[in-house]
PDB file of N, CA and C in Angstrom:
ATOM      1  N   UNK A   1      37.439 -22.837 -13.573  1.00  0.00           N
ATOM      2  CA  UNK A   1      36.748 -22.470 -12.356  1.00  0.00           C
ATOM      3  C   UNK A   1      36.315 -21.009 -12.445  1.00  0.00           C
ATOM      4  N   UNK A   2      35.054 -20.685 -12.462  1.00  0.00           N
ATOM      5  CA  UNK A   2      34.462 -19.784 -12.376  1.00  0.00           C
ATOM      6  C   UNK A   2      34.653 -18.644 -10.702  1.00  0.00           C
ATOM      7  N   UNK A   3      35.280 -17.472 -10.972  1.00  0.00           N
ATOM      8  CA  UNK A   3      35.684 -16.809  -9.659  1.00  0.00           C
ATOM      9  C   UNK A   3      34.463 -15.714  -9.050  1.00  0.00           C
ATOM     10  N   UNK A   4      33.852 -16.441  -7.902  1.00  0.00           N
ATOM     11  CA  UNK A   4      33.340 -15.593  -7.369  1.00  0.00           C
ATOM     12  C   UNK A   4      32.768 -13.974  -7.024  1.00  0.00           C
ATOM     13  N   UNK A   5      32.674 -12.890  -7.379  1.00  0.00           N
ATOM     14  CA  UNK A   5      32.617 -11.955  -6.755  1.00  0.00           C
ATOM     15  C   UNK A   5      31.236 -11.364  -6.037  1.00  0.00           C
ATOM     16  N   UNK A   6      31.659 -10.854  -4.975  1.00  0.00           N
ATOM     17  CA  UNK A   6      30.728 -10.658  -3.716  1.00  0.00           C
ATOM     18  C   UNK A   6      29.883  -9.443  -3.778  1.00  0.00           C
ATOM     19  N   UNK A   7      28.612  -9.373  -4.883  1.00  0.00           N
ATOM     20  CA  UNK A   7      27.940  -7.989  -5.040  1.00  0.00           C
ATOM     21  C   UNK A   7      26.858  -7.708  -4.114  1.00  0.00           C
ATOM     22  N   UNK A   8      26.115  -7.075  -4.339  1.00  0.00           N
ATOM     23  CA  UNK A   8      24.773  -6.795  -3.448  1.00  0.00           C
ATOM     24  C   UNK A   8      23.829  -6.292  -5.202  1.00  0.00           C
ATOM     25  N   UNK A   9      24.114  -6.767  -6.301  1.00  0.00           N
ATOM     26  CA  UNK A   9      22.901  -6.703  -7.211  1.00  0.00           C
ATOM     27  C   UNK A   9      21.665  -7.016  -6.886  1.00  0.00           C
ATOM     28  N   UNK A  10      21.628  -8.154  -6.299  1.00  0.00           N
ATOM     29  CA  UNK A  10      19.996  -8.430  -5.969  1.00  0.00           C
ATOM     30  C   UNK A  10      19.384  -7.684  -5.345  1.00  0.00           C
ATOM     31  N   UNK A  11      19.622  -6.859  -4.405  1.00  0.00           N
ATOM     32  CA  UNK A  11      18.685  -6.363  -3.197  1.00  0.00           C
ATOM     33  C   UNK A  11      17.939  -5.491  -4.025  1.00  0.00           C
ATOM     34  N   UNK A  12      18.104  -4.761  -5.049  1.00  0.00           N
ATOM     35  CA  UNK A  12      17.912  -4.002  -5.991  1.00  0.00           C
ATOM     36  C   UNK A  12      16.296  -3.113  -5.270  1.00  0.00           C
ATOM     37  N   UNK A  13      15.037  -3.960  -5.902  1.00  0.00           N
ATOM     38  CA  UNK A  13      13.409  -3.802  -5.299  1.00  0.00           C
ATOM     39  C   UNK A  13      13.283  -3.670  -4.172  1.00  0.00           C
ATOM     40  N   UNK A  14      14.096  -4.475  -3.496  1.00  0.00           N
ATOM     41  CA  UNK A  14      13.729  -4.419  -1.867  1.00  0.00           C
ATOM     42  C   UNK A  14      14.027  -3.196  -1.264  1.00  0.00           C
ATOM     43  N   UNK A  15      15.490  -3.041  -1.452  1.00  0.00           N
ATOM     44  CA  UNK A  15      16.355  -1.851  -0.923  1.00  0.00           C
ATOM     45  C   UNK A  15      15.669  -0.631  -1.562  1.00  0.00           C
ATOM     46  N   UNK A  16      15.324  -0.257  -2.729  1.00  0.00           N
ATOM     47  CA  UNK A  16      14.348   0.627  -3.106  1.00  0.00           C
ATOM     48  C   UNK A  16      13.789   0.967  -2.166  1.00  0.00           C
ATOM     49  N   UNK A  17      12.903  -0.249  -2.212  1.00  0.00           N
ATOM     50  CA  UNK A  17      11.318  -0.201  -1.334  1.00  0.00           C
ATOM     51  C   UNK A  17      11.599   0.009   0.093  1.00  0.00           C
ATOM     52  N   UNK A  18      12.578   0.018   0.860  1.00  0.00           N
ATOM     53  CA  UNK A  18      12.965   0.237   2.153  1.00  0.00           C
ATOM     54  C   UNK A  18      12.897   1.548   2.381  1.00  0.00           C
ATOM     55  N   UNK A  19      13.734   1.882   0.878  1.00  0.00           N
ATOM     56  CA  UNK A  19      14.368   3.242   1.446  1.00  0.00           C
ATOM     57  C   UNK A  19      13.084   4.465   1.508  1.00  0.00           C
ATOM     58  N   UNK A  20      12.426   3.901   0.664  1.00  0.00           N
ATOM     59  CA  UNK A  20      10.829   5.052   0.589  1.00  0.00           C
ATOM     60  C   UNK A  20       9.990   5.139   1.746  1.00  0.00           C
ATOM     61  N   UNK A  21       9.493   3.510   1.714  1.00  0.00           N
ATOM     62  CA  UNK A  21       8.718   3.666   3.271  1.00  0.00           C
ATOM     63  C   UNK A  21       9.298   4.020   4.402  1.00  0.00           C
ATOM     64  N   UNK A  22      10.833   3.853   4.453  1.00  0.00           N
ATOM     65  CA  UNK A  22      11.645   4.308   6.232  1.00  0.00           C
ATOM     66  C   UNK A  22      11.205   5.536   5.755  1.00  0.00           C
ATOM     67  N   UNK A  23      11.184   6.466   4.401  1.00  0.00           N
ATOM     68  CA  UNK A  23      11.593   8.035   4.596  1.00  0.00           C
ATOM     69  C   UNK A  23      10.350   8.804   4.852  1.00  0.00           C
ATOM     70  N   UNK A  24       9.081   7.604   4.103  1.00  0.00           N
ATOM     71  CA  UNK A  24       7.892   8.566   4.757  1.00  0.00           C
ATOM     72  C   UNK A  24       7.537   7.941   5.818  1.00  0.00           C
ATOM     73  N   UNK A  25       7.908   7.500   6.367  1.00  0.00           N
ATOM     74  CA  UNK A  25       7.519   6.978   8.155  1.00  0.00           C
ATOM     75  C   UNK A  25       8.415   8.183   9.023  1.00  0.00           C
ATOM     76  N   UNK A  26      10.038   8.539   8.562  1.00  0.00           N
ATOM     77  CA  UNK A  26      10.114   9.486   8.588  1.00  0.00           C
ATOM     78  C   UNK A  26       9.438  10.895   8.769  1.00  0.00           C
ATOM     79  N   UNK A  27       9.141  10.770   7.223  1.00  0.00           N
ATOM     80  CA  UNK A  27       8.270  12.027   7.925  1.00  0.00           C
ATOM     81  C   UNK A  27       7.088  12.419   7.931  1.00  0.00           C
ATOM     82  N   UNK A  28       6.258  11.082   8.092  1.00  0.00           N
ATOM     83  CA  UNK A  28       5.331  11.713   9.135  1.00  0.00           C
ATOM     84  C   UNK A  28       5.470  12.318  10.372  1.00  0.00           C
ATOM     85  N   UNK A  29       6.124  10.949  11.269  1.00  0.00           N
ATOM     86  CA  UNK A  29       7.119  11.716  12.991  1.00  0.00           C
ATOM     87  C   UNK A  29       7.063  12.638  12.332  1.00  0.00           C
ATOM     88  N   UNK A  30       8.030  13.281  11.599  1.00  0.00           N
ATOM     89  CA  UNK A  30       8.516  14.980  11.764  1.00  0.00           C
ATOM     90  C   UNK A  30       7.108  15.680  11.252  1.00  0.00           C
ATOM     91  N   UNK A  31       6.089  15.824  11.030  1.00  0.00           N
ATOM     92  CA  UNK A  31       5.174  16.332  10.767  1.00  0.00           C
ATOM     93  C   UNK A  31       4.307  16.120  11.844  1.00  0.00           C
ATOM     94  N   UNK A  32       4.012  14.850  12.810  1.00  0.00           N
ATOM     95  CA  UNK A  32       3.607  14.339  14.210  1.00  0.00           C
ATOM     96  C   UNK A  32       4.281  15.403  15.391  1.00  0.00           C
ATOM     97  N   UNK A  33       5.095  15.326  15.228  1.00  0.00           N
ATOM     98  CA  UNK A  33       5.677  16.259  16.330  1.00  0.00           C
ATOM     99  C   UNK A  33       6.081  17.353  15.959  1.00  0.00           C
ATOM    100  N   UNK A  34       6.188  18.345  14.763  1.00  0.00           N
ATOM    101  CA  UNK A  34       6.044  19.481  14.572  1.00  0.00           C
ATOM    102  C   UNK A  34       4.236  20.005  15.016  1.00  0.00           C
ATOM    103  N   UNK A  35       2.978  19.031  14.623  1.00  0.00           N
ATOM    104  CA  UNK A  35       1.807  19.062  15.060  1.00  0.00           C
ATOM    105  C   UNK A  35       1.924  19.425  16.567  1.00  0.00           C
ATOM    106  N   UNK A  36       2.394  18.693  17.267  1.00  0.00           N
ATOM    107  CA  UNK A  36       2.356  18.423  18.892  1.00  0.00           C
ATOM    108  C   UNK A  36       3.219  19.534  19.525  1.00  0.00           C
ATOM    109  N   UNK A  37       4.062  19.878  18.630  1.00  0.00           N
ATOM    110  CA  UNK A  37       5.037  21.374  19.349  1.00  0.00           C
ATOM    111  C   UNK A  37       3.471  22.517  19.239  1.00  0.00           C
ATOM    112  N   UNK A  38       3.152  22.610  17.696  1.00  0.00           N
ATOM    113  CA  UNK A  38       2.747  23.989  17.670  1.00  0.00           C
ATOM    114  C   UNK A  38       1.146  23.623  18.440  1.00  0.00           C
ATOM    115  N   UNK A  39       0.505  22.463  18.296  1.00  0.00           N
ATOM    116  CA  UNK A  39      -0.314  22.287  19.565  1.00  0.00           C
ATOM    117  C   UNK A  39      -0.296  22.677  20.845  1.00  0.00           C
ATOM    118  N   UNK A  40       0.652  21.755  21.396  1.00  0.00           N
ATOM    119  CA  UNK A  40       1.432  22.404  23.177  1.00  0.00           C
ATOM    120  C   UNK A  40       2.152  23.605  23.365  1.00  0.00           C
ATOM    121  N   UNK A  41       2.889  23.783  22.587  1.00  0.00           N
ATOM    122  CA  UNK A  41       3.935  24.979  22.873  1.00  0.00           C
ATOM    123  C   UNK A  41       4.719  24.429  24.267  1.00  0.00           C
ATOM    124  N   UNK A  42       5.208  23.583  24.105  1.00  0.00           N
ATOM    125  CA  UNK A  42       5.908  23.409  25.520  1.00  0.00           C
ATOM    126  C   UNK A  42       7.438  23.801  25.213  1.00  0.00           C
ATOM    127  N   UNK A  43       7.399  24.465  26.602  1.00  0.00           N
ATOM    128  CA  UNK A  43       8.492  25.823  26.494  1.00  0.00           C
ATOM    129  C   UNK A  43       9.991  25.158  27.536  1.00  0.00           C
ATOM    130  N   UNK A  44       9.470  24.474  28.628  1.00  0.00           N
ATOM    131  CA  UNK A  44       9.836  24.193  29.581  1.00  0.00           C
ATOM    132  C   UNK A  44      10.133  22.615  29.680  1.00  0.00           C
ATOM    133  N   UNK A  45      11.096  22.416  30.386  1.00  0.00           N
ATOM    134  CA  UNK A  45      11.377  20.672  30.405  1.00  0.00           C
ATOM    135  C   UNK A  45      10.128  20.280  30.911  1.00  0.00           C
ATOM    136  N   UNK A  46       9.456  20.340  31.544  1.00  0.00           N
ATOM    137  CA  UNK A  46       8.519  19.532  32.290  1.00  0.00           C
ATOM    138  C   UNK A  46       7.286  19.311  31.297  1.00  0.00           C
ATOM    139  N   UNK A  47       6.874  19.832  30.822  1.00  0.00           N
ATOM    140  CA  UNK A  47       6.477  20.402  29.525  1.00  0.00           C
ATOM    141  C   UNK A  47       6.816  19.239  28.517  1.00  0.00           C
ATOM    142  N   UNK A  48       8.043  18.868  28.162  1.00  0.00           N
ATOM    143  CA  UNK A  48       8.555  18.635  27.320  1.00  0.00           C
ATOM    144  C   UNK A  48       8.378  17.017  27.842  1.00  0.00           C
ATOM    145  N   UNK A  49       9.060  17.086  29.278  1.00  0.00           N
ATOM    146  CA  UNK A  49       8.598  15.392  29.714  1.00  0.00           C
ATOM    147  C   UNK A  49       7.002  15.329  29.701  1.00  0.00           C
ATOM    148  N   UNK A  50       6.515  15.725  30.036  1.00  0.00           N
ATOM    149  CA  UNK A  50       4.579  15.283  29.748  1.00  0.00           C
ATOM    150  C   UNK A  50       4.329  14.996  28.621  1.00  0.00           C
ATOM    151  N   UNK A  51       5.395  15.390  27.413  1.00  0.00           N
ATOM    152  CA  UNK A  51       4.486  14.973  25.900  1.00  0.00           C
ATOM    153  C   UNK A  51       5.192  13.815  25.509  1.00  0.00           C
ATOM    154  N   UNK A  52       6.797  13.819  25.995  1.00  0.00           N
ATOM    155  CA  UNK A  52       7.570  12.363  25.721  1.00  0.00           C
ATOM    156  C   UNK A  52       6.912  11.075  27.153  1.00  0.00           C
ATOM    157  N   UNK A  53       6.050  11.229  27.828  1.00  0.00           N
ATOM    158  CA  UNK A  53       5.749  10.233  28.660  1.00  0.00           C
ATOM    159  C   UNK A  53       4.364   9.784  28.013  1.00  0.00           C
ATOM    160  N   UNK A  54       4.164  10.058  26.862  1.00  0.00           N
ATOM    161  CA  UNK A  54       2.805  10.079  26.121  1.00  0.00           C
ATOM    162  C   UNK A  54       3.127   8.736  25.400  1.00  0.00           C
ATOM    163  N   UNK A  55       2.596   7.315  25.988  1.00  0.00           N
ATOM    164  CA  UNK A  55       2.664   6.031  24.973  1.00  0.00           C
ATOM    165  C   UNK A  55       3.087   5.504  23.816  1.00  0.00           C
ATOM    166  N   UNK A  56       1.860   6.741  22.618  1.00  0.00           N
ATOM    167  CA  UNK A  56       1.861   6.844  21.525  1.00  0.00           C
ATOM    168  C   UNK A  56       2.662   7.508  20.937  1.00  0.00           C
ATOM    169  N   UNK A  57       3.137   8.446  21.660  1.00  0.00           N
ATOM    170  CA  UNK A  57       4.293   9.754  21.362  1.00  0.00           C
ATOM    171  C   UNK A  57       5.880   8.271  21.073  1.00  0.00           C
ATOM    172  N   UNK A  58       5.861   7.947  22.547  1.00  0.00           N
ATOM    173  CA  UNK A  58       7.080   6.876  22.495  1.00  0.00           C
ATOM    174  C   UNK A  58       7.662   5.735  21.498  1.00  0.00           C
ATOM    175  N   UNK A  59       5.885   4.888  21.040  1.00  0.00           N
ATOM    176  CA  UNK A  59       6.248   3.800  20.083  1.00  0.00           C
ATOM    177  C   UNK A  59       6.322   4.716  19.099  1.00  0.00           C
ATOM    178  N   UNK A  60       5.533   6.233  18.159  1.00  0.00           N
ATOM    179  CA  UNK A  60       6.089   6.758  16.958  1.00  0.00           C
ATOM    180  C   UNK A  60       7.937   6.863  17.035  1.00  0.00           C
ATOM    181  N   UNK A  61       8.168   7.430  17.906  1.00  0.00           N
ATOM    182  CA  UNK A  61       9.794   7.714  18.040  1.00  0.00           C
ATOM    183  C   UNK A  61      10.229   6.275  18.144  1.00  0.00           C
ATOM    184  N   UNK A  62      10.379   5.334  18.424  1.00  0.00           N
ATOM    185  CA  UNK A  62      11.084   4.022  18.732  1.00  0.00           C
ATOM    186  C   UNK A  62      11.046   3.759  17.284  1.00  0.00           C
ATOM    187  N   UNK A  63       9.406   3.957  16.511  1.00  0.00           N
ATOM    188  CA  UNK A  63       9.400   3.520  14.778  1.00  0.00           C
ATOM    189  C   UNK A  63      10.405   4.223  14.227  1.00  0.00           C
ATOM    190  N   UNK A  64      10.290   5.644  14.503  1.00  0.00           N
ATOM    191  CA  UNK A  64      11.110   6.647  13.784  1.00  0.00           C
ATOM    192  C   UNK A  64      12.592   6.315  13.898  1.00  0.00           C
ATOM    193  N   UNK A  65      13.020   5.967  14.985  1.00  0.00           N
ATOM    194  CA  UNK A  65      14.584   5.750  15.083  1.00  0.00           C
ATOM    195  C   UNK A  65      14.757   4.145  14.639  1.00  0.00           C
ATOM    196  N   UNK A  66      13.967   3.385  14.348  1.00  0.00           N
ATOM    197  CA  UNK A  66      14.112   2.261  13.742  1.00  0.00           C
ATOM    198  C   UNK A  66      14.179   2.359  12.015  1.00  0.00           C
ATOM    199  N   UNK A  67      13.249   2.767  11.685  1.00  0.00           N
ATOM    200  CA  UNK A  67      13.335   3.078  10.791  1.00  0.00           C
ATOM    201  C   UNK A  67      14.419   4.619  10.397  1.00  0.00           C
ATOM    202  N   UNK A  68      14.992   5.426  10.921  1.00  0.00           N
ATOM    203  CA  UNK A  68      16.319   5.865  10.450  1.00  0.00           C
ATOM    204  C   UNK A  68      17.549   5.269  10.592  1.00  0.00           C
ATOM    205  N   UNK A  69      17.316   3.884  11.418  1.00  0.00           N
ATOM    206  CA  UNK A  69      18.656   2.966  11.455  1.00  0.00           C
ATOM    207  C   UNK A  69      18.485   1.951  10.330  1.00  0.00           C
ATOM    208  N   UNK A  70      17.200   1.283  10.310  1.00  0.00           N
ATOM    209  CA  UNK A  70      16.774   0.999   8.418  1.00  0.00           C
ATOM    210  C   UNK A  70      17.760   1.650   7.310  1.00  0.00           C
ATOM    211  N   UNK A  71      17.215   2.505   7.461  1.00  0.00           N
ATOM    212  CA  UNK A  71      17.126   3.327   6.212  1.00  0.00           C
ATOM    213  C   UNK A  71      19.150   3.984   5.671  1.00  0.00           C
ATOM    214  N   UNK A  72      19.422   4.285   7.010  1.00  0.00           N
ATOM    215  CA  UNK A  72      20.816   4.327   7.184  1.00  0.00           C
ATOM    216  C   UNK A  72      21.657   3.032   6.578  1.00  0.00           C
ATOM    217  N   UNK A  73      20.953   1.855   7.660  1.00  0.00           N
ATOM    218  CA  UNK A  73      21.951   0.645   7.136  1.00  0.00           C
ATOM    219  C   UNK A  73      21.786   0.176   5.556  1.00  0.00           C
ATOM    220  N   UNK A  74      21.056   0.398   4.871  1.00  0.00           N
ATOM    221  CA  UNK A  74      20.713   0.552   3.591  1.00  0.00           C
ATOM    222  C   UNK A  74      21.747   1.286   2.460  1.00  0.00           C
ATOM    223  N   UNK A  75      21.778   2.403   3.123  1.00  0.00           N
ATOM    224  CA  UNK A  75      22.499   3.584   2.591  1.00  0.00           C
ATOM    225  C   UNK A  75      23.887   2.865   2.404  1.00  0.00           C
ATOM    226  N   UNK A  76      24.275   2.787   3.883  1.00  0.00           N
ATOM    227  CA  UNK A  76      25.852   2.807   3.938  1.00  0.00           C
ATOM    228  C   UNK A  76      26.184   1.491   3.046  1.00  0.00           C
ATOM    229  N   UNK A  77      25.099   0.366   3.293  1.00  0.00           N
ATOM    230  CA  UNK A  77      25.976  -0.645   2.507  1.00  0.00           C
ATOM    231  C   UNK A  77      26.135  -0.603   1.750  1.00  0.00           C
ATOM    232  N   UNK A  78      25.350  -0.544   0.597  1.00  0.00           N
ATOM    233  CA  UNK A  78      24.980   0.514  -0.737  1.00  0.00           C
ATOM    234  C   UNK A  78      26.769   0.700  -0.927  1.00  0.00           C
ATOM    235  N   UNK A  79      26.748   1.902  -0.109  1.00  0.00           N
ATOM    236  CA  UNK A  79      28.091   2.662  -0.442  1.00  0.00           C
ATOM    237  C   UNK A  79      29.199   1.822  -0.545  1.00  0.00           C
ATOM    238  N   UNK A  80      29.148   0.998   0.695  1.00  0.00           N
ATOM    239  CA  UNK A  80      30.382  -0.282   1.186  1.00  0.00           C
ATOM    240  C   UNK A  80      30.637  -1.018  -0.383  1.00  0.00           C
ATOM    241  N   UNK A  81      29.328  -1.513  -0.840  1.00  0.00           N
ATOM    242  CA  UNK A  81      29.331  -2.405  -1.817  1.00  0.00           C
ATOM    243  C   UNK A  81      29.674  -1.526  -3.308  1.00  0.00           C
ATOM    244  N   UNK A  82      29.619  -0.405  -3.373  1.00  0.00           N
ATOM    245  CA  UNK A  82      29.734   0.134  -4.294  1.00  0.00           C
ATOM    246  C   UNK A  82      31.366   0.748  -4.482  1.00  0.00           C
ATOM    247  N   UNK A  83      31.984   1.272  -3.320  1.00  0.00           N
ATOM    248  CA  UNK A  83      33.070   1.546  -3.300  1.00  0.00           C
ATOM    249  C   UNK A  83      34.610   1.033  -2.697  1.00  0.00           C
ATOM    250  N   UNK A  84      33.960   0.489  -1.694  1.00  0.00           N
ATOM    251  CA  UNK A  84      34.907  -0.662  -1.164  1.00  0.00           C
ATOM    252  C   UNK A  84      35.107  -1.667  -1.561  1.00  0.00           C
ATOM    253  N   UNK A  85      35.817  -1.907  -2.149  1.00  0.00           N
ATOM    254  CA  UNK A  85      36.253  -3.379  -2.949  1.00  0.00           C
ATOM    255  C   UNK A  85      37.048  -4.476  -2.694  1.00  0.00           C
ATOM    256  N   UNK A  86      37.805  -4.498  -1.297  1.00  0.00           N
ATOM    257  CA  UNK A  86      38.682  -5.000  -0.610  1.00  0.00           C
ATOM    258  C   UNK A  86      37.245  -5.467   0.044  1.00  0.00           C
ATOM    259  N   UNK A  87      37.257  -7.054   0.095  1.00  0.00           N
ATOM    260  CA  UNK A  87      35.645  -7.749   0.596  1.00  0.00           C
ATOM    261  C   UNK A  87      36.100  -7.797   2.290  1.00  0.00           C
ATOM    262  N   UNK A  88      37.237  -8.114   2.828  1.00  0.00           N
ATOM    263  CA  UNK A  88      37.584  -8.041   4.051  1.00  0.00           C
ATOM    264  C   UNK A  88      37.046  -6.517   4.998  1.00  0.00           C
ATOM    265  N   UNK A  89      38.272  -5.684   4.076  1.00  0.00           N
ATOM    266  CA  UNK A  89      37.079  -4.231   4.655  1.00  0.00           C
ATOM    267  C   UNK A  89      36.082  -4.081   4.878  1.00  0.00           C
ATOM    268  N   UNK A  90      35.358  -3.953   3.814  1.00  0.00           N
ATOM    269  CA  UNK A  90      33.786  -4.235   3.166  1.00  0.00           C
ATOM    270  C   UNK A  90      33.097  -4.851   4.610  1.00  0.00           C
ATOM    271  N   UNK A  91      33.605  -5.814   4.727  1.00  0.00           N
ATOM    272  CA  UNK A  91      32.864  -6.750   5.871  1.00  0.00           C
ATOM    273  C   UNK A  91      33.379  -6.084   7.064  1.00  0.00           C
ATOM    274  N   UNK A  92      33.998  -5.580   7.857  1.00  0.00           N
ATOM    275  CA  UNK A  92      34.627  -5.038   8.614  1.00  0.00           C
ATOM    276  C   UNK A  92      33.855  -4.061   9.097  1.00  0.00           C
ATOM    277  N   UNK A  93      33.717  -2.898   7.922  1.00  0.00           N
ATOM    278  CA  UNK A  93      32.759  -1.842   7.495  1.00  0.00           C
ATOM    279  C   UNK A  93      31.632  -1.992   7.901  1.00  0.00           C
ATOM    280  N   UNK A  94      30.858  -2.982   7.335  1.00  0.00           N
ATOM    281  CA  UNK A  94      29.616  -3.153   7.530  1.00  0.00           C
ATOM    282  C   UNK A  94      29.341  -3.762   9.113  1.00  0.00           C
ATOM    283  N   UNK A  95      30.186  -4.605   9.374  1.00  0.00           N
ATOM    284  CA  UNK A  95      29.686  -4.958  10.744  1.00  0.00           C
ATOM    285  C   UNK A  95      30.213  -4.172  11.823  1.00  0.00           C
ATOM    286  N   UNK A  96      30.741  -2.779  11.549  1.00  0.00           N
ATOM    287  CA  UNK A  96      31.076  -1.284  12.503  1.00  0.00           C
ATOM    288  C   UNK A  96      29.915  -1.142  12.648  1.00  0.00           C
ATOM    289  N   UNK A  97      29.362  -1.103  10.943  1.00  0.00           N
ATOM    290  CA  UNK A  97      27.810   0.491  11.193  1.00  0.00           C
ATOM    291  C   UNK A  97      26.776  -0.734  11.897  1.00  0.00           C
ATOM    292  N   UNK A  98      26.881  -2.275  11.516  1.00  0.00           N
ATOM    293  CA  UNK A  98      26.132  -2.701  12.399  1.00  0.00           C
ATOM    294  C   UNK A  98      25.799  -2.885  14.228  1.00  0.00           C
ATOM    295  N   UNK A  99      26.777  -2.854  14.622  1.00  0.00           N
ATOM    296  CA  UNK A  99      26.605  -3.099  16.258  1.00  0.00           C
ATOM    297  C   UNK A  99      26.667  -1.797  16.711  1.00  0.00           C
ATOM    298  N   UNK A 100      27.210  -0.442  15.445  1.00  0.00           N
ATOM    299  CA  UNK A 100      26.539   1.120  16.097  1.00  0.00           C
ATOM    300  C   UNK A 100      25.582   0.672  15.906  1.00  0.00           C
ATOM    301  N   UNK A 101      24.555   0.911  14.686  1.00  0.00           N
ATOM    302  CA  UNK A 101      23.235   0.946  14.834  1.00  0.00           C
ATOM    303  C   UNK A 101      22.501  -0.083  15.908  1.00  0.00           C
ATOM    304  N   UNK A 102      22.870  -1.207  16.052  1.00  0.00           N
ATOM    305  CA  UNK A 102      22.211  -1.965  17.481  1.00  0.00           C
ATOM    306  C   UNK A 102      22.309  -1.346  18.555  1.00  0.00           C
ATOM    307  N   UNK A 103      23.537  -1.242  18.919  1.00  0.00           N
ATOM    308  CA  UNK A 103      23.821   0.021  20.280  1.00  0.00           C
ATOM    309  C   UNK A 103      23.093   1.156  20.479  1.00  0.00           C
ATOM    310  N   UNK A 104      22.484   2.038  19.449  1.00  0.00           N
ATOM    311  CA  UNK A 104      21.833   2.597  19.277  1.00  0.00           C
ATOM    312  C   UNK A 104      20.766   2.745  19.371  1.00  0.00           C
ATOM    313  N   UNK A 105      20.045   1.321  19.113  1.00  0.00           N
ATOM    314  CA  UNK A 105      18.975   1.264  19.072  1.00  0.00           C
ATOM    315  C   UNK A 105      18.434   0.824  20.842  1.00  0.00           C
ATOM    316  N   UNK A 106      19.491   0.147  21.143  1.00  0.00           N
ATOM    317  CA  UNK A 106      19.780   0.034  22.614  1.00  0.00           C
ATOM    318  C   UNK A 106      19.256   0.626  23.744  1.00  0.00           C
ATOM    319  N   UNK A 107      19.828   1.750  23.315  1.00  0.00           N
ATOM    320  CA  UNK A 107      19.996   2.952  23.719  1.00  0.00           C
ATOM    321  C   UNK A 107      18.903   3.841  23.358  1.00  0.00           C
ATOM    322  N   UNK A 108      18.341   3.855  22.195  1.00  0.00           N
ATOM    323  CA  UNK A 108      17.163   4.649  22.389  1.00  0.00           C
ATOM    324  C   UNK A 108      15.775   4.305  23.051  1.00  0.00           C
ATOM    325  N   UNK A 109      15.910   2.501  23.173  1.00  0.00           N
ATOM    326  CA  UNK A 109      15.118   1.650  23.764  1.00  0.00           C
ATOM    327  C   UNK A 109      15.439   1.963  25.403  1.00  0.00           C
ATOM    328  N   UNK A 110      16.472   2.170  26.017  1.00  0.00           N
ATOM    329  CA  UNK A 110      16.696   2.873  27.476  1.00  0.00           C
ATOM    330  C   UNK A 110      16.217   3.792  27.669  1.00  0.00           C
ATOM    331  N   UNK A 111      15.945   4.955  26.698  1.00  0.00           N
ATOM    332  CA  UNK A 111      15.694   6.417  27.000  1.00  0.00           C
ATOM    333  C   UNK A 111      14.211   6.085  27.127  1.00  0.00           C
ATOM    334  N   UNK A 112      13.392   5.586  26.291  1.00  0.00           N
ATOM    335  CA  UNK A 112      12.337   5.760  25.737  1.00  0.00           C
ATOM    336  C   UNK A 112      11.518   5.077  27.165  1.00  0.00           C
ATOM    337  N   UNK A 113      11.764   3.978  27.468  1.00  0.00           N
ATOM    338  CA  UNK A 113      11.315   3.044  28.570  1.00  0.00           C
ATOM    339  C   UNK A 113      11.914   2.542  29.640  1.00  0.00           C
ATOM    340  N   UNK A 114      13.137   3.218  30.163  1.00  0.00           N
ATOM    341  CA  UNK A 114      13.661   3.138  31.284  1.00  0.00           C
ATOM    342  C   UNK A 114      13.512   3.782  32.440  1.00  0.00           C
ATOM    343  N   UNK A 115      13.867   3.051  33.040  1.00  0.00           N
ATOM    344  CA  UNK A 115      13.177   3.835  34.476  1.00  0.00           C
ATOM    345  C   UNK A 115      13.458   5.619  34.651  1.00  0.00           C
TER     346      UNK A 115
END
């Protein structure tokens, strides 16, 4: 009987390819809103709410924090699978950073479009 073990070899291309496009989606946002600071100069909260009540301003940031919870959950498993070797942990592990990152995302989905 041939014994199982539980890798993440395959993701190999994909996980690559994740990790590039989350980082320049990345940073564009940070180049988008470094644009929009030295554009506005907004100094003042109110200021600051007029450019976050901006549509387009909102779905870039919702991409941006989607894609750094991407790009994160990528990372860490990576790590999980690479150093954790106890598969119980491992799984344990991974489904922590998962329901943070949902919660999170939750949550940035409240800020962004809540009342």
């Amino acid at each position: 009987m041939v014994k199982r073990i539980v890798v993440g070899a395959h993701y190999g291309l994909r996980d690559w390819l994740v990790q590039r496009v989350t980082a320049v989606i990345m940073v564009l946002y940070t180049l988008l809103v470094l644009f929009l600071v030295l554009l506005f100069h907004p100094h003042q909260s109110a200021e600051w709410a007029t450019l976050g009540h901006w549509r387009p301003l909102r779905i870039a940031t919702f991409l941006f924090l989607l894609s750094l919870c991407w790009h994160g959950w990528v990372g860490m498993r990576d790590i999980f699978m690479d150093y954790v070797k106890p598969v119980g942990l491992r799984l344990g592990l991974q489904v922590a950073v998962i329901l943070t990152l949902m919660a999170e995302m939750v949550w940035a989905a409240e800020i962004l479009w809540g009342s």
